[in-house]
Every structure is written in C-alpha cells, then in structure tokens.
N, C-alpha and C. Protein backbone atom coordinates (compact mmCIF):
# COMPACT_ATOMS: atom_id res chain seq x y z
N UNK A 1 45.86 110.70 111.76
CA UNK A 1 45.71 110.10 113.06
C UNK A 1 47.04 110.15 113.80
N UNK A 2 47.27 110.37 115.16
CA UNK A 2 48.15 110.41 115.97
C UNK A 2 48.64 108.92 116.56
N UNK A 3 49.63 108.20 116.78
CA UNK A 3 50.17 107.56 117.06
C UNK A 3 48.94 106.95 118.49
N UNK A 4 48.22 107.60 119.38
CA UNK A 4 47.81 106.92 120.36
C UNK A 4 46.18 106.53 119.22
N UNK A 5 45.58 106.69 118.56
CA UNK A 5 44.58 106.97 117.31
C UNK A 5 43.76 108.02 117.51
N UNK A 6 44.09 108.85 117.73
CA UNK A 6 43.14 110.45 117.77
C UNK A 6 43.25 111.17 116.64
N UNK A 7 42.49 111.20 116.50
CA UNK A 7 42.32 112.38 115.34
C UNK A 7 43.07 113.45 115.27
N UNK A 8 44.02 114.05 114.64
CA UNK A 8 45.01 115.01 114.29
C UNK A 8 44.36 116.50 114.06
N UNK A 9 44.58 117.33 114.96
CA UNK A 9 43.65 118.44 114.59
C UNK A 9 44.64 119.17 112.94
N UNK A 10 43.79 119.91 112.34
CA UNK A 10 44.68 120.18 110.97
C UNK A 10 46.17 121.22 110.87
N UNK A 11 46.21 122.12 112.21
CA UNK A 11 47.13 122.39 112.84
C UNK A 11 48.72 121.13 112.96
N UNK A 12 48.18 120.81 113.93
CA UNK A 12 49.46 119.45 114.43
C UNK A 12 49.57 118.34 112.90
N UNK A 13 48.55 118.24 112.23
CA UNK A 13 49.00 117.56 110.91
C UNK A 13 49.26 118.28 109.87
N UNK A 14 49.48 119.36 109.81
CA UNK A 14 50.53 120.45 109.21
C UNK A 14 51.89 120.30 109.66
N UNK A 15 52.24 120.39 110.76
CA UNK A 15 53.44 120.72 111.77
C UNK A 15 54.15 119.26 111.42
N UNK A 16 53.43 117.73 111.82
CA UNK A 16 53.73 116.52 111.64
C UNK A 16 54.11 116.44 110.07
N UNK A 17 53.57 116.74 109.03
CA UNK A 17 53.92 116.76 107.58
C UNK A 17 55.50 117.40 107.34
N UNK A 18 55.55 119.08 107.74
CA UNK A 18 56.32 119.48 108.15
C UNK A 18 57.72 118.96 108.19
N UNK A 19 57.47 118.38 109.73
CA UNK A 19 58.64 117.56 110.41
C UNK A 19 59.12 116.72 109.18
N UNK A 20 57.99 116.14 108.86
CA UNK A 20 58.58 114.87 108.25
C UNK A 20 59.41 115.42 106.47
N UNK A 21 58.71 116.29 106.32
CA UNK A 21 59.76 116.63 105.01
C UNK A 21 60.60 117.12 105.21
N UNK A 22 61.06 117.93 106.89
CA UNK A 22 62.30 118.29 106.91
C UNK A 22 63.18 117.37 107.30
N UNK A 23 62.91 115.83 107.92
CA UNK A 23 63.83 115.12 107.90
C UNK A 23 64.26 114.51 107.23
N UNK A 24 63.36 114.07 105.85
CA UNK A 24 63.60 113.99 104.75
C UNK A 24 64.56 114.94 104.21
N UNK A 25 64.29 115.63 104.05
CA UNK A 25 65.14 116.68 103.03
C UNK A 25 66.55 116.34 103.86
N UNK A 26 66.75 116.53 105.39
CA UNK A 26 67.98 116.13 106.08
C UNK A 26 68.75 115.22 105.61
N UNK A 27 67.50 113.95 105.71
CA UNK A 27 68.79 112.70 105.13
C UNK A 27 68.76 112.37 103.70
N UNK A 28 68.26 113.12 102.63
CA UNK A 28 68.92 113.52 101.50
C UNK A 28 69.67 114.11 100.79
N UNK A 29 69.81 115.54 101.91
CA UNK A 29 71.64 116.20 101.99
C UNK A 29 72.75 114.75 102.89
N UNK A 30 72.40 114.80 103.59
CA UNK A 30 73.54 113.75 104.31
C UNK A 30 73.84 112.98 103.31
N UNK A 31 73.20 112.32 102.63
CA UNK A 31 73.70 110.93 101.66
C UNK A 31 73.97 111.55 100.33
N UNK A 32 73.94 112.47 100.23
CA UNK A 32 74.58 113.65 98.86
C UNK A 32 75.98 114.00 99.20
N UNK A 33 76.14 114.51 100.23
CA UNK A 33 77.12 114.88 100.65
C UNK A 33 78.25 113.78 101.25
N UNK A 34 77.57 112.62 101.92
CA UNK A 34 78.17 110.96 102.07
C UNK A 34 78.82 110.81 100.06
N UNK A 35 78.40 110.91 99.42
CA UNK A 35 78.69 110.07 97.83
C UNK A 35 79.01 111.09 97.33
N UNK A 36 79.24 112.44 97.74
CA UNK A 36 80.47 113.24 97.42
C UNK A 36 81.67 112.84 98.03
N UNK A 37 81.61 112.63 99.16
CA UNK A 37 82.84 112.64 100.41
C UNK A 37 83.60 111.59 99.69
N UNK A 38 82.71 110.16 99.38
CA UNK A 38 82.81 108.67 98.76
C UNK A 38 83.74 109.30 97.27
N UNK A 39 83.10 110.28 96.82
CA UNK A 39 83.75 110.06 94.74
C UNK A 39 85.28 111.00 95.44
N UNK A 40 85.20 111.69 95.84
CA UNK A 40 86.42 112.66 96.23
C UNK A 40 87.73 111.57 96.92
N UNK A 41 87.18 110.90 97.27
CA UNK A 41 88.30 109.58 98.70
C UNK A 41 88.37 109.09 97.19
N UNK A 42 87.65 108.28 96.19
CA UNK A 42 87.93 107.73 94.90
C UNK A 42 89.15 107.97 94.23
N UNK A 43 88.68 109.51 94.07
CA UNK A 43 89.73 110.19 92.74
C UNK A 43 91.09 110.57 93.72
N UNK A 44 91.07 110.35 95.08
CA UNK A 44 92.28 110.65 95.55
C UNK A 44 93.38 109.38 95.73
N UNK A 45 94.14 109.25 94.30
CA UNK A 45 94.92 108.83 94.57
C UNK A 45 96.42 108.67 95.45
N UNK A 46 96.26 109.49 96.09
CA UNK A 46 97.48 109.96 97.19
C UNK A 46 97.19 109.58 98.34
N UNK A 47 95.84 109.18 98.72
CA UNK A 47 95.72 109.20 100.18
C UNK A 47 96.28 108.69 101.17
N UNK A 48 97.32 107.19 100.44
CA UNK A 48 98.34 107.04 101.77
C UNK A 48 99.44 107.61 101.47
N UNK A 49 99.35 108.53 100.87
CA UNK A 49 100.78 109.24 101.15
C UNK A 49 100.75 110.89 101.82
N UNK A 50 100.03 110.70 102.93
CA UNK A 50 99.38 111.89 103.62
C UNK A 50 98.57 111.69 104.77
N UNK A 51 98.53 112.57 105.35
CA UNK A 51 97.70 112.65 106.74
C UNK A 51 98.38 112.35 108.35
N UNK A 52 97.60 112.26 108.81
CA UNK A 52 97.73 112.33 110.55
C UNK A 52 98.29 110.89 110.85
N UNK A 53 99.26 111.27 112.19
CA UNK A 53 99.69 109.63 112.38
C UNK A 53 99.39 109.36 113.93
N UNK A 54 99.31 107.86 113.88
CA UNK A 54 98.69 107.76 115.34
C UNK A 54 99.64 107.57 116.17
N UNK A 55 99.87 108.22 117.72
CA UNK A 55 100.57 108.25 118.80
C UNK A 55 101.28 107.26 118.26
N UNK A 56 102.67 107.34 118.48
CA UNK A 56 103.86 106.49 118.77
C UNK A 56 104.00 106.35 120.21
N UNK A 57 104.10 104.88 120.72
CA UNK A 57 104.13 104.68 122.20
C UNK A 57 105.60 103.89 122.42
N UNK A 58 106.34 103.83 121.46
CA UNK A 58 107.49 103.47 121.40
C UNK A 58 107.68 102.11 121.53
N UNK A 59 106.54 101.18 121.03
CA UNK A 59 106.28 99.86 121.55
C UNK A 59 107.53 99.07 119.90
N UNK A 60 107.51 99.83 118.95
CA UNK A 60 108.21 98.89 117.58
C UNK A 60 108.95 99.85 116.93
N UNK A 61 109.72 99.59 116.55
CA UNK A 61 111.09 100.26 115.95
C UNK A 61 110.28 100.51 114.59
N UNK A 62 110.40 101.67 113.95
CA UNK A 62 109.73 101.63 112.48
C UNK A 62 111.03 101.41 111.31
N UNK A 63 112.36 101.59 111.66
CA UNK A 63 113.51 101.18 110.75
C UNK A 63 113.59 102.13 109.77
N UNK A 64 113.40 103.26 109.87
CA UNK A 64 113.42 104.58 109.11
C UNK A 64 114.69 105.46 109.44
N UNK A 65 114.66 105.79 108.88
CA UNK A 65 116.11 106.51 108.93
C UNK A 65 115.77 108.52 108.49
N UNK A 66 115.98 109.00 109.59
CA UNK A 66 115.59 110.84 109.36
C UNK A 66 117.28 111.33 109.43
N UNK A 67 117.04 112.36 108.04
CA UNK A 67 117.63 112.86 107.81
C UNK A 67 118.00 114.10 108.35
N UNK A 68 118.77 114.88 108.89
CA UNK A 68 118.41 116.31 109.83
C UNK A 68 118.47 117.25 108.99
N UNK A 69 117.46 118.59 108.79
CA UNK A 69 117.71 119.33 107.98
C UNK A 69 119.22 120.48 107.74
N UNK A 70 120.09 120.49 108.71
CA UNK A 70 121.15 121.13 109.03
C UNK A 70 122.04 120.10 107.97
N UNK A 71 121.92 119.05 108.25
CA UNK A 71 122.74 118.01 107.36
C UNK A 71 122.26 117.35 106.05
N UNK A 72 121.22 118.27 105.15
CA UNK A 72 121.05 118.19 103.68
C UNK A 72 122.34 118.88 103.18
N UNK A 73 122.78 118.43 102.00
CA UNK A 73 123.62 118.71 101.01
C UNK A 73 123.70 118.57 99.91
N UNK A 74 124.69 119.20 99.03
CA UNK A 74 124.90 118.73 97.59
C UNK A 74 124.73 117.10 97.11
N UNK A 75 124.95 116.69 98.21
CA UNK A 75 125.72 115.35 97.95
C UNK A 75 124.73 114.27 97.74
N UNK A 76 123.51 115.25 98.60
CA UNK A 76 122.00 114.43 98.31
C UNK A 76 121.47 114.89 97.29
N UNK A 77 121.56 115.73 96.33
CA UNK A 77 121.08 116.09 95.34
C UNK A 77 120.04 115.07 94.11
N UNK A 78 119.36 114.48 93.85
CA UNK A 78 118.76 113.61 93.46
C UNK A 78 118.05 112.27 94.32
N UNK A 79 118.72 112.54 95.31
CA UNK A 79 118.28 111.23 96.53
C UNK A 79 116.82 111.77 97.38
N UNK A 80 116.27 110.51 97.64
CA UNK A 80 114.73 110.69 98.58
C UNK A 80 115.52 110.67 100.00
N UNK A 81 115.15 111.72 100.68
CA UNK A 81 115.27 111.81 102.39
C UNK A 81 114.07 111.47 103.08
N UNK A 82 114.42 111.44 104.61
CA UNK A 82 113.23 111.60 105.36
C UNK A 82 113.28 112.52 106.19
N UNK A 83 112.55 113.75 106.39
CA UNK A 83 112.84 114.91 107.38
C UNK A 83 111.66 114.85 108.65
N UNK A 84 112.04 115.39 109.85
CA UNK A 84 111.24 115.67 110.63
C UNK A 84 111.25 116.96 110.64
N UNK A 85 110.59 118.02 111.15
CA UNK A 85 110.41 119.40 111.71
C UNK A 85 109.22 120.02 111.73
N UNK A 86 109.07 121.41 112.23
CA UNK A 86 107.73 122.05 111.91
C UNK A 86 107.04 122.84 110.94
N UNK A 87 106.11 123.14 110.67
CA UNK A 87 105.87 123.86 109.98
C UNK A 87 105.99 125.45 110.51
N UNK A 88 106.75 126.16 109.70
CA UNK A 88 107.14 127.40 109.70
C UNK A 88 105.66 128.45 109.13
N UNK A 89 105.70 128.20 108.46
CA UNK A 89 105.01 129.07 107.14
C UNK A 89 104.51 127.56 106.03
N UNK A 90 103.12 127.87 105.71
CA UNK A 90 102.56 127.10 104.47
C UNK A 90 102.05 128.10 103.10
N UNK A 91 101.94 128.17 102.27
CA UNK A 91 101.20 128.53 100.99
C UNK A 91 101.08 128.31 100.08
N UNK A 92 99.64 128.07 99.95
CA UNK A 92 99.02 127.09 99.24
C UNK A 92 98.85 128.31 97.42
N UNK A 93 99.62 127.76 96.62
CA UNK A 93 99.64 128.67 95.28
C UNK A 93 99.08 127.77 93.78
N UNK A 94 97.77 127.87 93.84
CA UNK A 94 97.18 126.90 92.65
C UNK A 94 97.01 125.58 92.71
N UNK A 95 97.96 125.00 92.31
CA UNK A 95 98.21 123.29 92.11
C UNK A 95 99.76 122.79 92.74
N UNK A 96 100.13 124.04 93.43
CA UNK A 96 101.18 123.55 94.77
C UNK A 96 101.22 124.16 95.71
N UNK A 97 102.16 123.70 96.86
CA UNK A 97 102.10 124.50 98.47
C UNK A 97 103.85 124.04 98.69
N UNK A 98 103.65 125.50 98.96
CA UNK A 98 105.57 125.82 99.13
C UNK A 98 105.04 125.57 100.81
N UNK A 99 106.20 125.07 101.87
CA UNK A 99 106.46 124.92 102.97
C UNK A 99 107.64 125.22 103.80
N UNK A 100 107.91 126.31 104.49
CA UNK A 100 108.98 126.34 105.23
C UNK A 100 108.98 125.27 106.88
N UNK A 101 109.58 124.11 106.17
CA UNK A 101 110.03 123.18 107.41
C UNK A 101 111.28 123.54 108.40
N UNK A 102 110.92 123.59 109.50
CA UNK A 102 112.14 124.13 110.48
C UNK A 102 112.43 123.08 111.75
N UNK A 103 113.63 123.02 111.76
CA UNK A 103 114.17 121.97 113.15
C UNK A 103 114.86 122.55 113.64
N UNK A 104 115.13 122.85 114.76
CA UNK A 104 115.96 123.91 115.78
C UNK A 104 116.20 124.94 115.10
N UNK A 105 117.26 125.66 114.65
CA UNK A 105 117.70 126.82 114.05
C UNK A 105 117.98 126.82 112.97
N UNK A 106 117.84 125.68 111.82
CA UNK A 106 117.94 124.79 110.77
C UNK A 106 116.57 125.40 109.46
N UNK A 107 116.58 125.67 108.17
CA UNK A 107 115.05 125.42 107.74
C UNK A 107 115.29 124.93 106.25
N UNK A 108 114.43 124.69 105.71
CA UNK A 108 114.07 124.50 104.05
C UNK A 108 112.64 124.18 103.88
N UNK A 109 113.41 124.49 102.58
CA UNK A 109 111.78 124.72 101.62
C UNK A 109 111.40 123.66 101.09
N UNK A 110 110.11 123.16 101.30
CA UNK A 110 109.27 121.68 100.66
C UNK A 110 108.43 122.76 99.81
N UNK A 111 108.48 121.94 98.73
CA UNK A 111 107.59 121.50 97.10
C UNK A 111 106.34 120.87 97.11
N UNK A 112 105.58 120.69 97.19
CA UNK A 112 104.34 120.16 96.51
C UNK A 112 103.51 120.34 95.80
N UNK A 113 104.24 119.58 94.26
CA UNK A 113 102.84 119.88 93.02
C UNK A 113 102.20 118.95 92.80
N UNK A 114 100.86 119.46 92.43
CA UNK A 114 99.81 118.32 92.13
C UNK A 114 100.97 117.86 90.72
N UNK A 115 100.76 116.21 90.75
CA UNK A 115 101.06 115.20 89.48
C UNK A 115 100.60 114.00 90.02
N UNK A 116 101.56 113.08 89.57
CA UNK A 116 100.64 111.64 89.17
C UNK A 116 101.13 110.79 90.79
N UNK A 117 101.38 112.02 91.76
CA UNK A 117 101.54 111.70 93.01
C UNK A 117 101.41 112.20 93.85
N UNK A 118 101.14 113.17 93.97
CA UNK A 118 100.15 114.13 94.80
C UNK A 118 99.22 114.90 94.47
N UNK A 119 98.24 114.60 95.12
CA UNK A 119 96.75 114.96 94.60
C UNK A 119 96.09 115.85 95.08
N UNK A 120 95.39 117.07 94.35
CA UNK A 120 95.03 118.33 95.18
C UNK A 120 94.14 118.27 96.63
N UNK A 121 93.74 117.18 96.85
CA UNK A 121 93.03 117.02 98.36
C UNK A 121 94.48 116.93 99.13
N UNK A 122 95.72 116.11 98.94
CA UNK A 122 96.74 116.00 99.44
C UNK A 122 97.71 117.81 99.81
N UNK A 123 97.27 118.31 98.61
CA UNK A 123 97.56 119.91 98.70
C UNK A 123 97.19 120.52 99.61
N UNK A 124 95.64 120.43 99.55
CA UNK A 124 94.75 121.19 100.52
C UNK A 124 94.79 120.49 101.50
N UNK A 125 95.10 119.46 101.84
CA UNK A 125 95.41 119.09 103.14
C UNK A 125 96.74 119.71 104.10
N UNK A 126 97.84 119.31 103.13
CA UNK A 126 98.80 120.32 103.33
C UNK A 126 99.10 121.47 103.75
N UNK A 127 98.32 122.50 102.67
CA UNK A 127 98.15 124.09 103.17
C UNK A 127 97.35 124.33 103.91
N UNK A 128 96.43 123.49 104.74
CA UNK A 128 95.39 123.80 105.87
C UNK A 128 96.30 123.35 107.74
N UNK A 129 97.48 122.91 106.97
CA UNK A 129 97.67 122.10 108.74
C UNK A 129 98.89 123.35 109.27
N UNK A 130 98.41 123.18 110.68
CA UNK A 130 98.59 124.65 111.50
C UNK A 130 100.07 124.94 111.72
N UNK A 131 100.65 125.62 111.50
CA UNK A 131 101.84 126.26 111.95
C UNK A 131 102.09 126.12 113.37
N UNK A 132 103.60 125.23 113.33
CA UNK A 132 104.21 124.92 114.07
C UNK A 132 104.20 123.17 114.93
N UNK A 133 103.43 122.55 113.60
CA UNK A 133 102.87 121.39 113.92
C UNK A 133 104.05 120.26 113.56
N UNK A 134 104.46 119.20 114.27
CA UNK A 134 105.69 118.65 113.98
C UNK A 134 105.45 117.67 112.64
N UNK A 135 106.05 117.61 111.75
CA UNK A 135 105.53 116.68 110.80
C UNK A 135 106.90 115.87 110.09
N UNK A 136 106.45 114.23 109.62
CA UNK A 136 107.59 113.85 108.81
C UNK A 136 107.16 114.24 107.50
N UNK A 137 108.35 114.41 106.71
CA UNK A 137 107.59 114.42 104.74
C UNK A 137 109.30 114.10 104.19
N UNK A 138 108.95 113.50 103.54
CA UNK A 138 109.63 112.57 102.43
C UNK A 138 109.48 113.00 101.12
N UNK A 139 111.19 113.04 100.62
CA UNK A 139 110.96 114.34 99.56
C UNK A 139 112.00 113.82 98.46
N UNK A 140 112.19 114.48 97.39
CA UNK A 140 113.21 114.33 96.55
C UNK A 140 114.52 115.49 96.78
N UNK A 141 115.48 115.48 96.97
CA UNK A 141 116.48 116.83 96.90
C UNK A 141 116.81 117.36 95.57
N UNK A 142 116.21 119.23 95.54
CA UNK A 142 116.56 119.24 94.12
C UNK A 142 117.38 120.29 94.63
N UNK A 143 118.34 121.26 93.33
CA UNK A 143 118.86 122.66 93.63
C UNK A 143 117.60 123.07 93.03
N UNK A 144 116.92 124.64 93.62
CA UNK A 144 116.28 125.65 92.64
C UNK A 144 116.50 126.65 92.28
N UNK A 145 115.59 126.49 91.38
CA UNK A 145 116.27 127.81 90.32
C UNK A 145 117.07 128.88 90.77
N UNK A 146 116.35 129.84 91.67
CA UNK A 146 116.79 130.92 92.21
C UNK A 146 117.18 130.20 94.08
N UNK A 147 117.72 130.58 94.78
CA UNK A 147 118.23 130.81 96.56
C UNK A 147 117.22 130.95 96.97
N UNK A 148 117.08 129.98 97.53
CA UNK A 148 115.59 130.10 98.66
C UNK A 148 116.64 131.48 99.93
N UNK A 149 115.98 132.47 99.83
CA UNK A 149 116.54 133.21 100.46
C UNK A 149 116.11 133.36 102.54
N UNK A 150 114.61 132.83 102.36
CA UNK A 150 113.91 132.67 103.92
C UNK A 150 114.54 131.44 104.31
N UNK A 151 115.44 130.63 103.74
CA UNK A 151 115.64 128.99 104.85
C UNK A 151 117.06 129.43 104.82
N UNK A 152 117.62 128.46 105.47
CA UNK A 152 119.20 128.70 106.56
C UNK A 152 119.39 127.11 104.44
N UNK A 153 118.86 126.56 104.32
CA UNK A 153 119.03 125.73 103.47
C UNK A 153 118.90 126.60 102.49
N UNK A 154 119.57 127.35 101.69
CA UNK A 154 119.40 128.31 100.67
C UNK A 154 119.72 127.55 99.17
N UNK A 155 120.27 126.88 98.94
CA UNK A 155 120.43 126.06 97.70
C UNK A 155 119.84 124.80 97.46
N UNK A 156 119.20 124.22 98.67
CA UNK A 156 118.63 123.27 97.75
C UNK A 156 117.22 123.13 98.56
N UNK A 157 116.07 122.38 97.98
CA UNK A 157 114.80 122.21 98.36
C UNK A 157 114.30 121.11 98.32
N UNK A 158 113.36 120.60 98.83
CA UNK A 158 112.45 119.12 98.40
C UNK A 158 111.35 119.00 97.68
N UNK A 159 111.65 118.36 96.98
CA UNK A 159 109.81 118.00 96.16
C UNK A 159 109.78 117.05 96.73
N UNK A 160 108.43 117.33 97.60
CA UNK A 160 107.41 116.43 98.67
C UNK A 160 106.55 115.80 97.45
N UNK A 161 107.17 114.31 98.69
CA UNK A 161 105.83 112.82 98.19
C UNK A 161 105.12 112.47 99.43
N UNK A 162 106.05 112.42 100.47
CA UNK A 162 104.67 112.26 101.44
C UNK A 162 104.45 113.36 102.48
N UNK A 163 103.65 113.26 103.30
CA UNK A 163 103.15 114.63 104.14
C UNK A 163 102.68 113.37 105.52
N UNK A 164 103.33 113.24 106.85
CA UNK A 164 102.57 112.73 108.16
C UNK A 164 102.44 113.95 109.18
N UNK A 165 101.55 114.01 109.59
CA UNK A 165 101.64 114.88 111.41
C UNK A 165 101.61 114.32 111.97
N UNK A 166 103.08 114.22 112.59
CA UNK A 166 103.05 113.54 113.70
C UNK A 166 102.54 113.95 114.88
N UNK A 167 102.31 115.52 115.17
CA UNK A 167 101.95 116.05 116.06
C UNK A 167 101.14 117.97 115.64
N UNK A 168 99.94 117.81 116.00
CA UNK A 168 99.34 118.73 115.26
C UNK A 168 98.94 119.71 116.20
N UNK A 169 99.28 121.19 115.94
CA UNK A 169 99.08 122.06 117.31
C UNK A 169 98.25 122.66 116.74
N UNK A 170 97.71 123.62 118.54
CA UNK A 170 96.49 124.36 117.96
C UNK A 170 96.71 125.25 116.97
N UNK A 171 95.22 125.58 116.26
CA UNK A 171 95.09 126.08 115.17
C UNK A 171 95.76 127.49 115.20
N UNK A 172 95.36 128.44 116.57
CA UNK A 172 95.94 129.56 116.67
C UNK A 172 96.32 129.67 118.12
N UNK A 173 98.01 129.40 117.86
CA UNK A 173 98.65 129.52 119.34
C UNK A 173 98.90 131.49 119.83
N UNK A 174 99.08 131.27 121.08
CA UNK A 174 98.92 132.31 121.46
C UNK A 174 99.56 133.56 121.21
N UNK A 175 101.07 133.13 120.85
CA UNK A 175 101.88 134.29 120.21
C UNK A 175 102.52 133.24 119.35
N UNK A 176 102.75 133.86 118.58
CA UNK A 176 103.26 133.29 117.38
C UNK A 176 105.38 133.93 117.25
N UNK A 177 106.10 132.76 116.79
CA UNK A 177 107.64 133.17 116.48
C UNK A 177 108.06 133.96 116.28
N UNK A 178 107.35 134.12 114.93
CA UNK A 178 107.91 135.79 114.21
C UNK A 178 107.43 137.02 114.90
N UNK A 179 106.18 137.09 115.63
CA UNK A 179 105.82 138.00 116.42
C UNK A 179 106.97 138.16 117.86
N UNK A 180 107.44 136.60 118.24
CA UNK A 180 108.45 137.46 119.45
C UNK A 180 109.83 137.42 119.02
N UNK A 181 110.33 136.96 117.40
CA UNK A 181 111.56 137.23 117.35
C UNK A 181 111.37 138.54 116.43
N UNK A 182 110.56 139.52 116.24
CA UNK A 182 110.56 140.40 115.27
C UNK A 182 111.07 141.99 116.43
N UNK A 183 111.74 142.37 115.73
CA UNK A 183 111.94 143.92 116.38
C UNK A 183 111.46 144.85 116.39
N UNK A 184 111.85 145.51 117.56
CA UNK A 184 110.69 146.34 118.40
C UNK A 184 110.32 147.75 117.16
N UNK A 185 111.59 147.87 116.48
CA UNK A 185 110.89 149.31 115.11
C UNK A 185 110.33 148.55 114.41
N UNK A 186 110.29 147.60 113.98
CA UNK A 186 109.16 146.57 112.26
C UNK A 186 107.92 146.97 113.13
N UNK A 187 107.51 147.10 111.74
CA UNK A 187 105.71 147.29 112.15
C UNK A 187 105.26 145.76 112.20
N UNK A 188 103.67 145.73 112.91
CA UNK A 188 103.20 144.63 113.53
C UNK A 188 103.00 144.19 114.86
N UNK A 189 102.53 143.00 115.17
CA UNK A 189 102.40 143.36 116.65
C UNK A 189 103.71 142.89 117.57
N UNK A 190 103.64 143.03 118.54
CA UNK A 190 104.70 143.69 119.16
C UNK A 190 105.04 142.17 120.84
N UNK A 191 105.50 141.80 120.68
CA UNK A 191 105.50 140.43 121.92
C UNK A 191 106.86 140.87 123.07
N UNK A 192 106.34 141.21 123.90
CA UNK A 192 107.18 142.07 124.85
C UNK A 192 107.64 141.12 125.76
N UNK A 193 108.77 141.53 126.62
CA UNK A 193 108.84 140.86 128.16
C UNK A 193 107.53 140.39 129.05
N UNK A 194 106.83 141.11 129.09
CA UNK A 194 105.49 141.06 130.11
C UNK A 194 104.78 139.82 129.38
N UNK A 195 104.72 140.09 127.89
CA UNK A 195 103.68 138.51 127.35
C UNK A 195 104.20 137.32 127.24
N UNK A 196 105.91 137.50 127.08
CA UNK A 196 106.64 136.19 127.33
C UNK A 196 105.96 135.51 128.13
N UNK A 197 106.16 136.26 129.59
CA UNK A 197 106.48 135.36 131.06
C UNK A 197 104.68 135.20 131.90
N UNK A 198 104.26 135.81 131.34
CA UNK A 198 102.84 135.62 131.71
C UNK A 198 101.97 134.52 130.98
C-alpha cells in the first residue's frame, strides 16, 4: 500500500523495496565506517600532538618561545626546540617521514618515527600536508649519522614530537620553487620570465 492507501502496482513495490534496501545498505556502510573512524581516533595515541591550528587573532600571548632555524647549533644538541617554517619537501618512508623545513634561506631536516609518541595516523598525516604550508613542530636536536647534504643545516636534524599547521596552502600551487629556481639546461619544467609576472 502507498502512503495515501492505494494499492501499489507490483512495479512501484519493487522500486519502493528497492529504495528501501538501498538505504539500508547506505546507513550500514556509514556506521561501519563511523566505528572504524571511532577504533582508529582510539588507537591514536598522538592525536594532540598533531594537526591543524585555529586562526591566531592575536587576542593572548601563547608564551612559547621559537627557535629560528638559521640559529640551531651544536650547542642545542640534546635540547627540545620550537621551529616555525615551511614545508619544503615531505617523504613518507614506512614507519617515518623525513621533512625538509625551510624559513627564509635557512633549512633542516625533521624526523618522524612511529614509537611510543608518534603514531602512524600522525605520520600519514604528516606526509599528506601540502608543500609550502607554514607549520610549528617541536623536536629533539640530534647530529646524524651522515650530512644532511639538501638543508643549509647540514649537521644536525630533529626528531619530531609535535606537528601544527599553522597555515595550510593549496594542495597544488601554481608553480612550484624548485621549478623557478631550477636552471634553464636541468631537465624538467621550465618557469620563465613570462610565467613569473603573469
């Protein structure tokens, strides 16, 4: 029977059956996928030590103290900093994500391995956020093994504990750094006078 009481021809109470098991079936993926989302937020023990931060309107002093990456040294060698800069380059390798952080003409290399403080959603959060996005992360200063040879910081690196964006750019900006500081013989693409200024 139809909602006004007419008789349902066997057509339209096919179609009505239909409907109704496909919305069913709908909100039985949704709440599968809800109490996945739920056990995953569980097992992530890291979660405040990561993610997006909300607008600063300059209304409260946060009493933090940033360290500049030009002015890491030996001297911090075992000490927790706080850095601001962008993301250069991310890659995400197993159960860590190497990061080239850069502040003006300044760079180094951030650490992040999964352990009993950063957690692979914290990883993959990490290696998914877009190049050139401003972020704080809070780190340990180590020397490594070998010269980070890509950062202007060549001797020493951070093992990252926390990860904020403070400011998150688009996913794919229009020309990219290395494309307009790269020279005109390297192969690749090529960012001329004309695409600068246009």
């Amino acid at each position: 029977m139809s909602e006004g009481g007419a008789q349902l021809s066997k057509s339209a109470a096919k179609k009505l059956a239909a409907k109704q098991a496909k919305e069913a079936k709908k909100a039985e993926t949704q709440a599968r996928l809800q109490a996945e989302a739920d056990a995953r937020d569980a097992d992530d023990y890291s979660k405040d030590r990561y993610g997006k931060e909300e607008t600063c309107n300059s209304k409260q002093k946060s009493g933090r103290k940033w360290t500049e990456v030009e002015e890491l040294s030996k001297e911090d060698v075992g000490n927790e900093v706080l850095v601001r800069g962008r993301v250069h380059l991310s890659r995400v390798t197993g159960k860590q994500c190497f990061i080239k952080l850069r502040h003006r003409y300044f760079s180094v290399q951030v650490v992040f391995v999964v352990d009993d403080k950063v957690s692979k959603q914290m990883v993959k959060f990490i290696g998914a956020c877009p190049k050139e996005s401003i972020v704080d992360i809070e780190g340990k200063v180590v020397i490594p093994d070998t010269p980070v040879e890509s950062c202007s910081q060549k001797n020493l690196e951070l093992q990252g504990l926390t990860f904020r964006v403070i400011s998150e750019a688009a996913p794919q900006l229009p020309l990219q750094i290395d494309d307009a500081t790269r020279p005109m013989e390297e192969d690749g693409p090529v960012v001329n006078q004309d695409t600068r200024l246009n």
